[in-house]
Protein backbone atom coordinates (compact mmCIF):
# COMPACT_ATOMS: atom_id res chain seq x y z
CA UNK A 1 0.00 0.00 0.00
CA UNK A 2 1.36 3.20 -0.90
CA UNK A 3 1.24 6.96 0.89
CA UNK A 4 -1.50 8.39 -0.85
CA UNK A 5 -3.76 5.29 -0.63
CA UNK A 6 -2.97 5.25 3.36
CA UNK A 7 -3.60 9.00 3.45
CA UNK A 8 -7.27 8.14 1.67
CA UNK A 9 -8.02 4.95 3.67
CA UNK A 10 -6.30 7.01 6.86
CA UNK A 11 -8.86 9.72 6.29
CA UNK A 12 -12.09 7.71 5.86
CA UNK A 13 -11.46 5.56 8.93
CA UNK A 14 -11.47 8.88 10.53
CA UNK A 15 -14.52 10.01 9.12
CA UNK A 16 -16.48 6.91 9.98
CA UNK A 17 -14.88 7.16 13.52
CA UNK A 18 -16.12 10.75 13.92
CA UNK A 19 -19.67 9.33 12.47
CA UNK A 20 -19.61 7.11 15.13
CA UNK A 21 -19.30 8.86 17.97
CA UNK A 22 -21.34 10.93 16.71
CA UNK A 23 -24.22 8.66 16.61
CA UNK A 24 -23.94 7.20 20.05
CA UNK A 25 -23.79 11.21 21.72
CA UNK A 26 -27.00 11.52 19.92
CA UNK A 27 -30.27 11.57 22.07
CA UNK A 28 -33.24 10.75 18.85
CA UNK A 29 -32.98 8.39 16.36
CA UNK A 30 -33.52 11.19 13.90
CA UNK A 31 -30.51 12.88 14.86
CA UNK A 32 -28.52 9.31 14.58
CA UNK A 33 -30.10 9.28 11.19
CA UNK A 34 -27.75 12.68 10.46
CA UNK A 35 -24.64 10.90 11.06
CA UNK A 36 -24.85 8.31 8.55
CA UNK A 37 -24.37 11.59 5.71
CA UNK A 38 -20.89 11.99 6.13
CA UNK A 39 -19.86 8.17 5.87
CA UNK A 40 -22.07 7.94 2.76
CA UNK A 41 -20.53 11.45 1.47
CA UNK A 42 -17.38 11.38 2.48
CA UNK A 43 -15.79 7.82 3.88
CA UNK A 44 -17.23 6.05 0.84
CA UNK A 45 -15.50 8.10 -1.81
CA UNK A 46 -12.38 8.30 0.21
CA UNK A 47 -12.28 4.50 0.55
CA UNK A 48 -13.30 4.13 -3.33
CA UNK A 49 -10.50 6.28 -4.17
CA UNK A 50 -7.97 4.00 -1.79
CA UNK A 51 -8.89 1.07 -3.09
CA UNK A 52 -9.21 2.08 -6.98
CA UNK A 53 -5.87 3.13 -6.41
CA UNK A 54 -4.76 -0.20 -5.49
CA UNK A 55 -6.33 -2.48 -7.71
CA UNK A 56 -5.60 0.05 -10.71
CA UNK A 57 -7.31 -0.32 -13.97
CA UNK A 58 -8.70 -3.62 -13.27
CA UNK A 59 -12.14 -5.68 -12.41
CA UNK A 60 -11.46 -5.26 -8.61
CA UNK A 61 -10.38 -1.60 -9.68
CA UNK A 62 -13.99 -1.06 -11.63
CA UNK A 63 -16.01 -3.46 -8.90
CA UNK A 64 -15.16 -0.41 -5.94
CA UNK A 65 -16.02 2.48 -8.50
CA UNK A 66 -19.50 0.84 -9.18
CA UNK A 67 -20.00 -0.22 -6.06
CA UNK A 68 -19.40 3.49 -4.96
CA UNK A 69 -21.18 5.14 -7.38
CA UNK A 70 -24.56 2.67 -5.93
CA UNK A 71 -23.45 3.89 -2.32
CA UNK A 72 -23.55 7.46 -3.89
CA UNK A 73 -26.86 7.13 -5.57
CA UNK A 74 -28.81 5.20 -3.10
CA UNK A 75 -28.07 6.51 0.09
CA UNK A 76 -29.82 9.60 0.13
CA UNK A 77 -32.93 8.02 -0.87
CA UNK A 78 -32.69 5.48 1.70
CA UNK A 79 -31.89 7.90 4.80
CA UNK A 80 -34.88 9.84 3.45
CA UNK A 81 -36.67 6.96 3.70
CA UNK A 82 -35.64 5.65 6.82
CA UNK A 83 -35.88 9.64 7.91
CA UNK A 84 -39.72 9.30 7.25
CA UNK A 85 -40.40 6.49 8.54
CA UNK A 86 -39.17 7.84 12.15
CA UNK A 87 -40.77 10.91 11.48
CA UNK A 88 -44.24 8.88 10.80
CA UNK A 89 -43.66 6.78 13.72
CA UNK A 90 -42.81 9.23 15.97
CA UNK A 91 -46.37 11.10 15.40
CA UNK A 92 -44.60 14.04 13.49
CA UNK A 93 -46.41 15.51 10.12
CA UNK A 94 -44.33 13.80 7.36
CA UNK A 95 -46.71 15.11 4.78
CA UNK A 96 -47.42 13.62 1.31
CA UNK A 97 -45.08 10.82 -0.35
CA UNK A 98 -42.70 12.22 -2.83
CA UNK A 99 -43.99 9.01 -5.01
């Protein structure tokens, strides 16, 4: 493993760290829910990038970019999602569904 793939990985472990403790300081599950942004935002690029730069220009290389790029695309939805659903349960007005 090289420098700059250490600095990535380095930097993403502390992310999700920081995430982390976040979460368990938090009182509501909604404000849990707010910690999950930056490892979805942040830590999962920064690991991409680590890792693409160690397998190169390769399948493995081209498996973490796509599986990043689903991470990247999915995960707002789903904290909305999961966002509403404690909303809903929690008695608060979530109003219409976006659907």
């Amino acid at each position: 493993m090289s420098a700059v793939e250490a600095v990535f990985a380095g930097l993403a472990v502390l992310v999700v760290a920081y995430a982390s403790v976040g979460a368990l300081m938090a009182r509501s599950p909604l404000a849990r829910l707010h910690f999950l942004a930056p490892v979805s935002a942040i830590a999962v690029p920064l690991f991409a990038v680590s890792a693409f730069l160690y397998f190169g220009v390769s399948l493995g290389g081209a498996a973490v970019v796509v599986i990043a790029l689903v991470v990247a695309f999915t995960g707002p939805a789903l904290t909305t999602a999961i966002g509403r659903a404690l909303a809903a349960e929690q008695g608060i007005d979530v109003g219409e569904s976006p659907e």
